[in-house]
N, C-alpha and C. Protein backbone atom coordinates (compact mmCIF):
# COMPACT_ATOMS: atom_id res chain seq x y z
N UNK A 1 -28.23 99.99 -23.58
CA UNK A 1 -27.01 100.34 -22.87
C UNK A 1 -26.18 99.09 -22.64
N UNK A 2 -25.19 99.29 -23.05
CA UNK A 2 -23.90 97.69 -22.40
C UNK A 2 -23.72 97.73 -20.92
N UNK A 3 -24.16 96.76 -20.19
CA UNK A 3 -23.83 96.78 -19.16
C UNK A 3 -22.42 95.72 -18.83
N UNK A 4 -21.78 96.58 -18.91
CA UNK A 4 -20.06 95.86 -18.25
C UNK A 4 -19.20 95.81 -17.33
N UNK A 5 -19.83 96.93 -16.22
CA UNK A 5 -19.60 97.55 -15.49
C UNK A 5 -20.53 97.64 -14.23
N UNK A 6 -20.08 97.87 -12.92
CA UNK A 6 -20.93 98.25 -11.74
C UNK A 6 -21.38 99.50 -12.17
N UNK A 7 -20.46 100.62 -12.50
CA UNK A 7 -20.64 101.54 -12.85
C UNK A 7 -22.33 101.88 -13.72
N UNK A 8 -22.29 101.12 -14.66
CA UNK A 8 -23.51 100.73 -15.86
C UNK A 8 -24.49 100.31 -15.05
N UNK A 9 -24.90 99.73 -14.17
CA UNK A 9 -25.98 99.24 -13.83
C UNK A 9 -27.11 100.14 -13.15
N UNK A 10 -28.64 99.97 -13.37
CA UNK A 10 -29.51 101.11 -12.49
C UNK A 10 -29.33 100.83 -11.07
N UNK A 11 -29.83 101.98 -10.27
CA UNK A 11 -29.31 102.17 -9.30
C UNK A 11 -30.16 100.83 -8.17
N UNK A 12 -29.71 100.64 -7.19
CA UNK A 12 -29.54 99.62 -6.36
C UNK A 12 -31.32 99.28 -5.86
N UNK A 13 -32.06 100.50 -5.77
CA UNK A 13 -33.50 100.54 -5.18
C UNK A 13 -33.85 99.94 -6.66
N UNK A 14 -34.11 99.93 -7.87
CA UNK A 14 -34.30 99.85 -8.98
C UNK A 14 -33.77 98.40 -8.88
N UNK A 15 -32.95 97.53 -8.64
CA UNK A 15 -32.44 96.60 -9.29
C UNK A 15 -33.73 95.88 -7.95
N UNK A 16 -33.65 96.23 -6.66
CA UNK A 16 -34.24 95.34 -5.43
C UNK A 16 -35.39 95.20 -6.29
N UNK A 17 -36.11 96.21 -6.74
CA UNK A 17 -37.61 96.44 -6.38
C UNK A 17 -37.66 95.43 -8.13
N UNK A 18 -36.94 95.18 -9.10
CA UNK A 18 -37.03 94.31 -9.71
C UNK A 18 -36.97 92.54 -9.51
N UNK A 19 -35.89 92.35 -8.28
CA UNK A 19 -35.74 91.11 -8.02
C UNK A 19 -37.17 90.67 -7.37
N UNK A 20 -37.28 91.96 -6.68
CA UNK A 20 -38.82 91.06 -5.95
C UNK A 20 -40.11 90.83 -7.09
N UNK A 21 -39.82 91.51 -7.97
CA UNK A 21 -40.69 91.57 -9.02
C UNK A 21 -39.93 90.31 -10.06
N UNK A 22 -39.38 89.13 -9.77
CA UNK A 22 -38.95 88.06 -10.23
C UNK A 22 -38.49 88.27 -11.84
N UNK A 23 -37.90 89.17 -11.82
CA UNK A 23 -37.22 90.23 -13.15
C UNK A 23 -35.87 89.30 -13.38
N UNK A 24 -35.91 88.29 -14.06
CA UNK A 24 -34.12 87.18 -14.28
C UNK A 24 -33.76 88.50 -14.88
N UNK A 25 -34.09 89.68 -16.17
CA UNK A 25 -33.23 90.13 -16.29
C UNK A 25 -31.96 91.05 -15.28
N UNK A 26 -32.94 91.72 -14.30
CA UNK A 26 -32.17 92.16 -13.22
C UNK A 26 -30.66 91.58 -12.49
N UNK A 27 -31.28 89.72 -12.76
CA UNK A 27 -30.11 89.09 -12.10
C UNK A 27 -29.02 88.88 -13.31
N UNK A 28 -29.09 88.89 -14.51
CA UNK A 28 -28.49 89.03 -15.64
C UNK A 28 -27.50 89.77 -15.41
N UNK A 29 -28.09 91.36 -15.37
CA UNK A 29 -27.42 92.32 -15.54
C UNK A 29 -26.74 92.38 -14.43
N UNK A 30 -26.45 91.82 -13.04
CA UNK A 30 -25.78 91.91 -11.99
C UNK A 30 -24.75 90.62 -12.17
N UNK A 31 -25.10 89.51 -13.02
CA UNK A 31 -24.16 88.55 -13.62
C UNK A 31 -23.20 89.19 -14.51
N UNK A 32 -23.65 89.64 -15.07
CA UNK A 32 -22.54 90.56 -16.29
C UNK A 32 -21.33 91.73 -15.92
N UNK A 33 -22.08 92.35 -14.79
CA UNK A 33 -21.43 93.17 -14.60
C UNK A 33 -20.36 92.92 -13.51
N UNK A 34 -20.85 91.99 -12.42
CA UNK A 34 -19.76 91.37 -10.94
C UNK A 34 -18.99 89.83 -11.53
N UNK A 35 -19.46 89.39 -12.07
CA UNK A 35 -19.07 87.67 -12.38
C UNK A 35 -17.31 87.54 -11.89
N UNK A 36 -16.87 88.54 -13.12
CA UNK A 36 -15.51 88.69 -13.28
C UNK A 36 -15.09 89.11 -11.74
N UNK A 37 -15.14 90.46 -11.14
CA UNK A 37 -15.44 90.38 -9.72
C UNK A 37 -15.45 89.54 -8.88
N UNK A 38 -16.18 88.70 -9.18
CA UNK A 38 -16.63 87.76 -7.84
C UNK A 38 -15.47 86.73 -8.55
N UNK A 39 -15.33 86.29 -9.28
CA UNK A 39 -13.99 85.37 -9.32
C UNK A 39 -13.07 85.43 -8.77
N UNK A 40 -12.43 86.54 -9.06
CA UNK A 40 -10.93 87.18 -8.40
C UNK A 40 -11.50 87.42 -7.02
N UNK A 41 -12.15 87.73 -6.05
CA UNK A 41 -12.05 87.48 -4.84
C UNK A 41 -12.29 86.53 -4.63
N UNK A 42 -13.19 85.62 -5.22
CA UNK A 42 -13.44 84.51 -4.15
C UNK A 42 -11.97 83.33 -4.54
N UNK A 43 -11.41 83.30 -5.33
CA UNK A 43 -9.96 82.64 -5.83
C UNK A 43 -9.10 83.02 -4.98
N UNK A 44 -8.69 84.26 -4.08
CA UNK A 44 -7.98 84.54 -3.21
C UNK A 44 -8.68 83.92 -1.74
N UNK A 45 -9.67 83.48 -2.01
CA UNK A 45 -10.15 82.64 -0.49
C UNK A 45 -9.99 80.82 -0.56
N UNK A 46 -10.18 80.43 -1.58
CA UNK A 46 -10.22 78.85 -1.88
C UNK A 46 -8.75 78.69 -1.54
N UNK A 47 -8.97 77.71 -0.79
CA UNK A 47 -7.26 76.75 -0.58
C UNK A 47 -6.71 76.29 -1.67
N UNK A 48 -7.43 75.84 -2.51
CA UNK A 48 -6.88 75.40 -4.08
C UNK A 48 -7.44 76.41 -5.43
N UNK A 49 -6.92 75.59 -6.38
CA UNK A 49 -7.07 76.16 -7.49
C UNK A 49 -8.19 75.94 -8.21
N UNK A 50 -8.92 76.69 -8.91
CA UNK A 50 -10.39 76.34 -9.52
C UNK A 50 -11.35 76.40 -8.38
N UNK A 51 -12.57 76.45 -8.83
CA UNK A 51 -13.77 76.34 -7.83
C UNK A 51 -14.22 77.32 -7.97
N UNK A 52 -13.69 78.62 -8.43
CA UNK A 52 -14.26 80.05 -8.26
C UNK A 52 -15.62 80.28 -8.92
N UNK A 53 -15.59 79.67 -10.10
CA UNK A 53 -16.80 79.94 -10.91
C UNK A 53 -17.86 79.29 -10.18
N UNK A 54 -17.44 77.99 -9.94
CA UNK A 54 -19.02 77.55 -9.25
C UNK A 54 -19.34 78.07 -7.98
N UNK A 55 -18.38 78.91 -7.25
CA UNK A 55 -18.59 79.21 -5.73
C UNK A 55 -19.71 80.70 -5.92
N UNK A 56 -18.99 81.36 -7.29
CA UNK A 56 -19.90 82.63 -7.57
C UNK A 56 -21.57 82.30 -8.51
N UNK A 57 -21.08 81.47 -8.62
CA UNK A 57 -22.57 80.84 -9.60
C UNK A 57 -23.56 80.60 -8.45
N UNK A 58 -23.29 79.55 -7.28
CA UNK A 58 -23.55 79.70 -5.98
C UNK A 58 -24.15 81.13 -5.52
N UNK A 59 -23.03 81.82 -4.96
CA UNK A 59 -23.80 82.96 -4.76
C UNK A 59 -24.58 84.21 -5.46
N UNK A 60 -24.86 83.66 -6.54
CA UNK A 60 -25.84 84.55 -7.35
C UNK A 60 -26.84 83.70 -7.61
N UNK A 61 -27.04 81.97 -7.38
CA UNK A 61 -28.26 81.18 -7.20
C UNK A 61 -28.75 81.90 -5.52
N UNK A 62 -28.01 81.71 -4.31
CA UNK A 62 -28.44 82.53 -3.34
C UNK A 62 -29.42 83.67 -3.38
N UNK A 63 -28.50 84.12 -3.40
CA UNK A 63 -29.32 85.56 -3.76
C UNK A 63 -30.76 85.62 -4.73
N UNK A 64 -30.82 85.13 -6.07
CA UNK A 64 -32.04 84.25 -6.22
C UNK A 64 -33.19 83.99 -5.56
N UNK A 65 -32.80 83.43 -4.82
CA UNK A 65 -33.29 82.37 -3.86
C UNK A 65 -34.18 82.96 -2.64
N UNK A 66 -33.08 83.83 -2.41
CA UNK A 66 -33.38 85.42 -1.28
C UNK A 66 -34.54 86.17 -1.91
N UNK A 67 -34.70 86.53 -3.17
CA UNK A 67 -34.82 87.99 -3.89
C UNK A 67 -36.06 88.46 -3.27
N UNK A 68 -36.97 87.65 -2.82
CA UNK A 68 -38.42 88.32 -2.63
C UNK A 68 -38.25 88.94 -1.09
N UNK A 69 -37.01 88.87 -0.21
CA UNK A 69 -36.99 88.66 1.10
C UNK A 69 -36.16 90.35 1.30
N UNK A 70 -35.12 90.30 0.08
CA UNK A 70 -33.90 91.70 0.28
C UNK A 70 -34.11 92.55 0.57
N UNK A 71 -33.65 93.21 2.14
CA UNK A 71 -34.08 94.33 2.07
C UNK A 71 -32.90 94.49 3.22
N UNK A 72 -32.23 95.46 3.01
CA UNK A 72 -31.12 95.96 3.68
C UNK A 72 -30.28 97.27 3.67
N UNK A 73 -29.49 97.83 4.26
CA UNK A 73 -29.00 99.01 3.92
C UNK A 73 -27.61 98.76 3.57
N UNK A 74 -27.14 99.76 2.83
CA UNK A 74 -25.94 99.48 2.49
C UNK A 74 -25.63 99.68 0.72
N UNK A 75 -25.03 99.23 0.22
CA UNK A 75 -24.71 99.08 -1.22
C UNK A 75 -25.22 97.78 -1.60
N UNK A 76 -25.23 97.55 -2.64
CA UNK A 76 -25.97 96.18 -3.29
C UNK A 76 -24.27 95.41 -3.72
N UNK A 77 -23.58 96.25 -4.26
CA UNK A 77 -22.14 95.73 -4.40
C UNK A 77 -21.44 94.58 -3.11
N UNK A 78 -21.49 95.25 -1.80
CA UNK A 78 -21.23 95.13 -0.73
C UNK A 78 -22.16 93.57 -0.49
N UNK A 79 -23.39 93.67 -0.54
CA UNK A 79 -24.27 92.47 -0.66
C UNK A 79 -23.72 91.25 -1.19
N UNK A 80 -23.20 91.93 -2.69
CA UNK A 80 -22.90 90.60 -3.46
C UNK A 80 -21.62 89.98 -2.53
N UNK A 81 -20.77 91.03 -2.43
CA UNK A 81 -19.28 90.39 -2.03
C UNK A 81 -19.62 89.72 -0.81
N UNK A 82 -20.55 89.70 0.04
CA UNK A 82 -20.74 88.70 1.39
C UNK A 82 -21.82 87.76 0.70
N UNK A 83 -22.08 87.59 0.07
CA UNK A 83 -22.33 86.22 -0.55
C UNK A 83 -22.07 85.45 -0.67
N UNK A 84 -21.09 86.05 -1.78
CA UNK A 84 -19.79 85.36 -2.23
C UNK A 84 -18.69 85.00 -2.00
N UNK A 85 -18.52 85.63 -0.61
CA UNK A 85 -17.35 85.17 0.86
C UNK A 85 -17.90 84.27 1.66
N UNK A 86 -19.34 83.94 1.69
CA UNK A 86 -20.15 83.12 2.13
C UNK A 86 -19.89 81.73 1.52
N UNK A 87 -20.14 81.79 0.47
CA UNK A 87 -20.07 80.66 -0.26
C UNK A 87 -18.60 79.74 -0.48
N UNK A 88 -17.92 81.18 -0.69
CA UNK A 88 -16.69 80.40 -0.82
C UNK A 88 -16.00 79.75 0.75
N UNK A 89 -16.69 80.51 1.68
CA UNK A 89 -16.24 79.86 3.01
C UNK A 89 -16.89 78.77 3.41
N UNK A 90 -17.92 78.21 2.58
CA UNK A 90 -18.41 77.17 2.92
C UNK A 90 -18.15 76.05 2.19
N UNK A 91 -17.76 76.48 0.82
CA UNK A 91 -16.91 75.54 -0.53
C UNK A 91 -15.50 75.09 0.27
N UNK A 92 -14.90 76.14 0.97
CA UNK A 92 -13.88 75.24 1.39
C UNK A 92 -13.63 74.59 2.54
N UNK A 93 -14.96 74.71 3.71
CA UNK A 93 -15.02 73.71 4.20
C UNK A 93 -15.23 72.23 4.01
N UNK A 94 -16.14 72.31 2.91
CA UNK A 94 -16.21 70.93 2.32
C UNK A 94 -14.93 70.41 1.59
N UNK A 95 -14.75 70.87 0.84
CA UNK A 95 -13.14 70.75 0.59
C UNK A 95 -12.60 69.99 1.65
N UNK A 96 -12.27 70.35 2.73
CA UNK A 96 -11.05 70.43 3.49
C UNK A 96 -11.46 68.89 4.29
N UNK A 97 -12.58 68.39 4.71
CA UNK A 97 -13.43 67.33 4.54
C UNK A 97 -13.06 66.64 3.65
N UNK A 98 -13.72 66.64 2.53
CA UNK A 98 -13.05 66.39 1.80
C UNK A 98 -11.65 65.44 1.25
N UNK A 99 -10.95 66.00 1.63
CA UNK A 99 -9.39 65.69 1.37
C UNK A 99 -9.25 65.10 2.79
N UNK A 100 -9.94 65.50 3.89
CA UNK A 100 -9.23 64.79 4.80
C UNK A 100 -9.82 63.16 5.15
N UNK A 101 -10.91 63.34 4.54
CA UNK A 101 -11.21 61.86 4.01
C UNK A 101 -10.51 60.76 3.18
N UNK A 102 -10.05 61.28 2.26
CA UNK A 102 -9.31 60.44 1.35
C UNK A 102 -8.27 60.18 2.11
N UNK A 103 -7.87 61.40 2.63
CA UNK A 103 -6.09 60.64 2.97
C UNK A 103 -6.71 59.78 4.49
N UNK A 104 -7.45 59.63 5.04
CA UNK A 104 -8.04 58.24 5.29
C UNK A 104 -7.90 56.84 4.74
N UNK A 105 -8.67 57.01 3.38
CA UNK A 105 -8.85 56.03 2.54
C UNK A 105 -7.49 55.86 2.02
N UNK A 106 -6.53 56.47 1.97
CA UNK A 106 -4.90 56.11 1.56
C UNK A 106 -4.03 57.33 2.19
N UNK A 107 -3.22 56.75 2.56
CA UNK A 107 -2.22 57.84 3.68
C UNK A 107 -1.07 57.82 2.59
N UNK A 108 -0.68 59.23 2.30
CA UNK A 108 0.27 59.27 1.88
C UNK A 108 1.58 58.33 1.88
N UNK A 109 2.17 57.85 0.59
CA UNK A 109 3.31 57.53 0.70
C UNK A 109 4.49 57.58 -0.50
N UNK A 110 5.18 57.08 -0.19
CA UNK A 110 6.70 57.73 -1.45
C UNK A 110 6.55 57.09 -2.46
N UNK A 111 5.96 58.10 -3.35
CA UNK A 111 5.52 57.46 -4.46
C UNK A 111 3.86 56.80 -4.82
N UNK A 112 3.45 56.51 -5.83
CA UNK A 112 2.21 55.96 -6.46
C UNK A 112 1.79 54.38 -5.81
N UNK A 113 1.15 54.15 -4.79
CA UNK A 113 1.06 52.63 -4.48
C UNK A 113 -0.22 52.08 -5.38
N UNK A 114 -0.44 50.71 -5.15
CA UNK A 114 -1.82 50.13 -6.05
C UNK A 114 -2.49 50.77 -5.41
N UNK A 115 -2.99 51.20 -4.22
CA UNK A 115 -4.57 51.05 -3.64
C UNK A 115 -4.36 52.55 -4.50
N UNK A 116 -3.40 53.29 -4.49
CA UNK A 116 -4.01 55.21 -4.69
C UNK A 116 -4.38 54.90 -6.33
N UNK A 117 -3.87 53.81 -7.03
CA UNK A 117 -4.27 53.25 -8.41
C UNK A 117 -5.54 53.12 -8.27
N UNK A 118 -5.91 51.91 -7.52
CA UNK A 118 -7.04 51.64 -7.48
C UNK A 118 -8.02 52.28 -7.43
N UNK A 119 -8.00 52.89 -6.22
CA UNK A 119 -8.45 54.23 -5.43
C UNK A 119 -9.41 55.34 -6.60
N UNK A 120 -8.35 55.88 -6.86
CA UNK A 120 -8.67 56.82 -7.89
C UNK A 120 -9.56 56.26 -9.59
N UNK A 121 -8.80 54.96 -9.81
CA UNK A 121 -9.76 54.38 -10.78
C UNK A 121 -10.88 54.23 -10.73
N UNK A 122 -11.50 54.06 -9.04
CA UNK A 122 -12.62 53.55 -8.89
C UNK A 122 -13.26 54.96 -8.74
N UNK A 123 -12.77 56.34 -8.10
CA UNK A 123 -13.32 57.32 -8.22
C UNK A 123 -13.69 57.97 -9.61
N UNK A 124 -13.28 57.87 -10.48
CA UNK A 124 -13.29 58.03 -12.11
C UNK A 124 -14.35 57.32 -12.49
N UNK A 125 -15.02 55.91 -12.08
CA UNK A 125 -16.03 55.20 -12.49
C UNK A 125 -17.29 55.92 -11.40
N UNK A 126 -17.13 56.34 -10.35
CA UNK A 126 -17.90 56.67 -10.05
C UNK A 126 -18.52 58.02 -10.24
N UNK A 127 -17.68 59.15 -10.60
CA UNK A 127 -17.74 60.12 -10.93
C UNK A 127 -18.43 59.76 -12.43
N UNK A 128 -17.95 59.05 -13.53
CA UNK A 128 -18.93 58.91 -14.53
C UNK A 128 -20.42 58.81 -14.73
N UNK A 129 -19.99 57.51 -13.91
CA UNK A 129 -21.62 56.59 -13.39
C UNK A 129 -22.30 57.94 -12.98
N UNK A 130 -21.76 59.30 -11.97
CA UNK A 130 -23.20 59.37 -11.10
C UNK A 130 -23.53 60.65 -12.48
N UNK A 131 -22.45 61.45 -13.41
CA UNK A 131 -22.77 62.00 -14.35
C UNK A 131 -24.07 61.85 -15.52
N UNK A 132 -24.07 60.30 -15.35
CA UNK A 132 -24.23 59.80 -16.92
C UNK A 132 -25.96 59.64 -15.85
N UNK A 133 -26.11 59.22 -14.41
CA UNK A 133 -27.07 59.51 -14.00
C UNK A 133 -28.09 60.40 -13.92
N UNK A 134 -27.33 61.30 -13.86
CA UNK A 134 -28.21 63.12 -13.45
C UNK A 134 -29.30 62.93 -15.27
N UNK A 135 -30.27 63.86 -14.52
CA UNK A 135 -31.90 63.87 -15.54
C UNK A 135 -31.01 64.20 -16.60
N UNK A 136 -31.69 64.33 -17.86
CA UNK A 136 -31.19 64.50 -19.54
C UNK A 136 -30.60 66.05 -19.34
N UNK A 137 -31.59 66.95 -19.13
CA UNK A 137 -31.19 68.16 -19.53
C UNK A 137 -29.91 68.68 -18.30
N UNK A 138 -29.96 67.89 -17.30
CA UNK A 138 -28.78 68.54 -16.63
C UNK A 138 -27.51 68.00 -16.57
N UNK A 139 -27.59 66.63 -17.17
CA UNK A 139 -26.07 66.07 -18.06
C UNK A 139 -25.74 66.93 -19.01
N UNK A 140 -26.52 67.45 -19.90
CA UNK A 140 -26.50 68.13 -20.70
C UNK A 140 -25.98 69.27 -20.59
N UNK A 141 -26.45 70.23 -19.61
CA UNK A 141 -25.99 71.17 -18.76
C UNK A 141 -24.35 71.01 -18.51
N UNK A 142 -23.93 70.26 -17.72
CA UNK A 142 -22.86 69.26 -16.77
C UNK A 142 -21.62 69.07 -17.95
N UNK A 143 -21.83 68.57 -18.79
CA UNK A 143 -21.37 68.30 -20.33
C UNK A 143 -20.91 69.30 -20.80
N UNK A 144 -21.55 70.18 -21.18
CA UNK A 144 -21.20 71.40 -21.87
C UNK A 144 -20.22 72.53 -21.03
N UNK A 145 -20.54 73.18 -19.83
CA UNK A 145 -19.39 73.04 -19.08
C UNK A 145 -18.17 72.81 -18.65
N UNK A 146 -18.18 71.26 -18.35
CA UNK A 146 -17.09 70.84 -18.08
C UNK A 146 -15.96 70.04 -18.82
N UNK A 147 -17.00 69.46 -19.81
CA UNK A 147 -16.22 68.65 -21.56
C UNK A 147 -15.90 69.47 -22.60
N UNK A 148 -16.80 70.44 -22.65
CA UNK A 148 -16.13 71.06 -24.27
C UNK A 148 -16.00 72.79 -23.66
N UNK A 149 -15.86 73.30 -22.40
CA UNK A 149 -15.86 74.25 -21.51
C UNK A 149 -16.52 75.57 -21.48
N UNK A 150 -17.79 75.40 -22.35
CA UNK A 150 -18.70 76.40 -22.35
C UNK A 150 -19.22 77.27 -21.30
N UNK A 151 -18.79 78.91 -21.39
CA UNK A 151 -19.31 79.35 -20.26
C UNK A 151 -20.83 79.44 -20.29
N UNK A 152 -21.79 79.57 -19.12
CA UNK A 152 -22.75 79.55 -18.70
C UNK A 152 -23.66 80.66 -19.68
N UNK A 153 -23.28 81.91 -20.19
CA UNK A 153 -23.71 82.19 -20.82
C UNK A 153 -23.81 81.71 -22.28
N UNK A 154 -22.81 80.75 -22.61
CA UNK A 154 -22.99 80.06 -24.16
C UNK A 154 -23.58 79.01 -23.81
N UNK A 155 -24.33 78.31 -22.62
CA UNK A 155 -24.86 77.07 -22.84
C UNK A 155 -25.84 77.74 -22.87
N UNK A 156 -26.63 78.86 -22.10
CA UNK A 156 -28.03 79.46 -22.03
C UNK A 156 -28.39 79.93 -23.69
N UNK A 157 -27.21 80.21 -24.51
CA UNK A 157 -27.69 80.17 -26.20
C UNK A 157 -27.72 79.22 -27.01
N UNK A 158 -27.14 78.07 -26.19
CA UNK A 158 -26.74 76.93 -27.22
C UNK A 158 -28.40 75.66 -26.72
N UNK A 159 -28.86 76.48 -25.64
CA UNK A 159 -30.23 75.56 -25.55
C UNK A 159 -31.07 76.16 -25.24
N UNK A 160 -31.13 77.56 -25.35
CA UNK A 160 -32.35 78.39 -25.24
C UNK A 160 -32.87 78.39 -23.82
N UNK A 161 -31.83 78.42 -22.82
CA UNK A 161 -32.61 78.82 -21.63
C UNK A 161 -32.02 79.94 -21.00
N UNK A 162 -32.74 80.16 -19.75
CA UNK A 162 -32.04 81.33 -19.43
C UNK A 162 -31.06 81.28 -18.63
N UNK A 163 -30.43 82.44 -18.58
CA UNK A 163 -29.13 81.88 -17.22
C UNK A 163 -28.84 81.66 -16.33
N UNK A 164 -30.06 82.15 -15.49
CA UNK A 164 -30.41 81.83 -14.18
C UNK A 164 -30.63 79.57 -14.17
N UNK A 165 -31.20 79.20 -15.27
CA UNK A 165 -31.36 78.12 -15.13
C UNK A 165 -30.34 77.28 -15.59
N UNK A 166 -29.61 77.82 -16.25
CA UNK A 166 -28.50 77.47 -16.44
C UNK A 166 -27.32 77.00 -15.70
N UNK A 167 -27.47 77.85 -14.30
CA UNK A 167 -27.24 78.24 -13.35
C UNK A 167 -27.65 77.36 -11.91
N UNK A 168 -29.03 77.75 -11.86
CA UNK A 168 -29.60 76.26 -10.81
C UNK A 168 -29.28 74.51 -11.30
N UNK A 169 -28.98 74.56 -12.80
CA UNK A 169 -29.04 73.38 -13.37
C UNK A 169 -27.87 72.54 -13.02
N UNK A 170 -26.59 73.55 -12.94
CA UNK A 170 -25.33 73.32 -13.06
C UNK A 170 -25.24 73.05 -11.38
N UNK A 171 -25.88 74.11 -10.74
CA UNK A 171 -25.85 73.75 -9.06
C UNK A 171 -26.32 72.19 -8.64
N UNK A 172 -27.44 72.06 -8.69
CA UNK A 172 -28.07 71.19 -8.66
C UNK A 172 -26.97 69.25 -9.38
N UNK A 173 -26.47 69.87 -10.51
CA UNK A 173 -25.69 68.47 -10.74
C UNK A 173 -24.47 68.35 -9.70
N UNK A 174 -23.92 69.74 -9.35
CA UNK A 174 -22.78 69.64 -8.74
C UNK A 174 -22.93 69.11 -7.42
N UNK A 175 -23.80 69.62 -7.16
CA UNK A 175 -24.68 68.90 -5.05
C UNK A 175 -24.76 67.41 -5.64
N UNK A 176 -25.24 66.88 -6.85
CA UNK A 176 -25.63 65.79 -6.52
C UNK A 176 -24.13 64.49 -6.67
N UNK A 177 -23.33 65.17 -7.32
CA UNK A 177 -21.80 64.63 -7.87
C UNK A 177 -20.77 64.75 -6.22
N UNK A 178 -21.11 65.87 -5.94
CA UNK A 178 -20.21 65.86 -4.90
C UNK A 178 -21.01 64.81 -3.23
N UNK A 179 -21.99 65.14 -3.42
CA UNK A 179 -22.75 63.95 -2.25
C UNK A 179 -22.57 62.61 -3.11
N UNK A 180 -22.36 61.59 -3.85
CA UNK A 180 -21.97 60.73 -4.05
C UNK A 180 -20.26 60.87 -4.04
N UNK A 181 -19.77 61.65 -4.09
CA UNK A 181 -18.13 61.49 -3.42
C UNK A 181 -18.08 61.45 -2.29
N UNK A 182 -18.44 62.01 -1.11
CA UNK A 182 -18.50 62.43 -0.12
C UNK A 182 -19.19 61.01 0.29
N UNK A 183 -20.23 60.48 -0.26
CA UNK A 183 -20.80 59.08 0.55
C UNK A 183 -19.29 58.02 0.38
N UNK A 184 -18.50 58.43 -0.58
CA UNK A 184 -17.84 56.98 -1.09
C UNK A 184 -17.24 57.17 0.07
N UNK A 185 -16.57 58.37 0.15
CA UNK A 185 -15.81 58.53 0.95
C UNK A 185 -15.54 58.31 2.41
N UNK A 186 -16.80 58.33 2.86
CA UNK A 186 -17.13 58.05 3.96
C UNK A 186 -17.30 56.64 4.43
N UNK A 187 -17.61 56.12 3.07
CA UNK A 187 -18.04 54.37 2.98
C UNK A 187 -16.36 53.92 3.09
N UNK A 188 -15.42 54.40 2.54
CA UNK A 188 -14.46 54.31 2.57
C UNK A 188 -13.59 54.43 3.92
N UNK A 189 -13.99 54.96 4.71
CA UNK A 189 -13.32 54.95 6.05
C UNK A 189 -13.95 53.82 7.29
N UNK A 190 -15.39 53.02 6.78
CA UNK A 190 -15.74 52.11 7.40
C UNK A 190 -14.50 50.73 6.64
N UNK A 191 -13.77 50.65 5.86
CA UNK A 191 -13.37 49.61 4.94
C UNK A 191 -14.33 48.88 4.12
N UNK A 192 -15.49 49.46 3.69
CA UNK A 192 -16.51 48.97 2.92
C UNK A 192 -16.30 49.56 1.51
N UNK A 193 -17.02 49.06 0.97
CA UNK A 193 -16.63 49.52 -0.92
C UNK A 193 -17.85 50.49 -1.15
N UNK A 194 -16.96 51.49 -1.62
CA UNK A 194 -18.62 52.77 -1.40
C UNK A 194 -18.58 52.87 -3.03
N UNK A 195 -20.40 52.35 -2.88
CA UNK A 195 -21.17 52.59 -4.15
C UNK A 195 -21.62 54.10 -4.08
N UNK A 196 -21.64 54.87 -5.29
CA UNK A 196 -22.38 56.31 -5.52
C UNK A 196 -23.85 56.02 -5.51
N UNK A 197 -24.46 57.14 -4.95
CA UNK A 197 -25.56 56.99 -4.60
C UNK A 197 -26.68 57.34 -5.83
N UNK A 198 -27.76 57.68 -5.57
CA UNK A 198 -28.39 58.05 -6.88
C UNK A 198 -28.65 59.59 -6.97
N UNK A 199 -28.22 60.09 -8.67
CA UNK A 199 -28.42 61.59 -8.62
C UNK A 199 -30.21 61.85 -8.64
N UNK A 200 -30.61 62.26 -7.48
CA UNK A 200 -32.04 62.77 -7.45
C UNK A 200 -32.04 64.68 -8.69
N UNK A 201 -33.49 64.20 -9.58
CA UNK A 201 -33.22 65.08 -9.75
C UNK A 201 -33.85 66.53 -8.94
């Protein structure tokens, strides 16, 4: 059967009683069918543009994470979408952090000055550096993604894993990329020169 649809999927007791039974296909088929879904809402919650994919990738690692624990009333649909309002409400708190850090580290002004030159050059080296850090297979991961823009289901064929790991892999680099911004950043509001930290894998 194509599952493309909420509509398509077995029914909700059937999908639980698989997650607890550590069934990735179960979470597959709930990837396939909400993904698109969960984009378009959670894009109407982010303050900016982009982020959606990783905020829903997020909440279907969650849930994951949950599966042996689920047990609730309600729709399973309904489930996903507070997940995924979850996540994205917590993506843009960091965000908002975030940004209000930098304009710390340089306060707006009219026009391009050296330090926002600087600034940003040095964020570009560090953003490399902590890339080129992360273990083999999750540069790899990280790479494919974000350089040649493979969705998550073409990297899980292009290296034979599954999508769920595909999935934790991509999480996992992104926690470790964004906590070395977030340290610079912070190193940056003492007036110290913030080194990126190391990507643990």
């Amino acid at each position: 059967m194509n599952i493309g649809s909420p509509a398509n999927l077995p029914p909700d007791a059937e999908i639980i009683r698989r997650l607890h039974e550590d069934d990735e296909s179960a979470l597959e088929l709930l990837v396939a069918a909400y993904w698109k879904r969960l984009e378009r809402f959670v894009d109407g919650i982010l303050d900016t543009e982009g982020g959606a994919e990783d905020v829903v990738q997020e909440a279907f690692i969650r849930l994951w994470n949950r599966r042996r624990e689920l047990k609730f009333e309600g729709s399973f649909k309904a489930f996903l979408f507070t997940l995924a309002r979850n996540a994205a409400i917590d993506e843009r708190r960091r965000s908002g952090r975030r940004l209000a850090l930098s304009k710390k580290i340089d306060p707006p002004v009219a026009g391009p000055s050296p330090l926002t030159a600087a600034v940003t050059s040095e964020l570009r080296q560090i953003a490399f550096a902590a890339v080129e850090r992360l273990p083999e297979r999750r540069r790899e991961i990280f790479k494919l993604a974000r350089t040649e823009g493979f969705s998550y289901k073409e990297i899980s064929e292009v290296l034979g894993l599954s999508l769920q790991t595909v999935a934790n892999q991509m999480s996992r680099a992104l926690t470790a990329l964004h906590e070395d911004l977030d340290r610079t950043l912070e190193n940056g509001q003492d007036g110290t020169s913030g080194g990126a930290g190391s990507c643990h894998s």
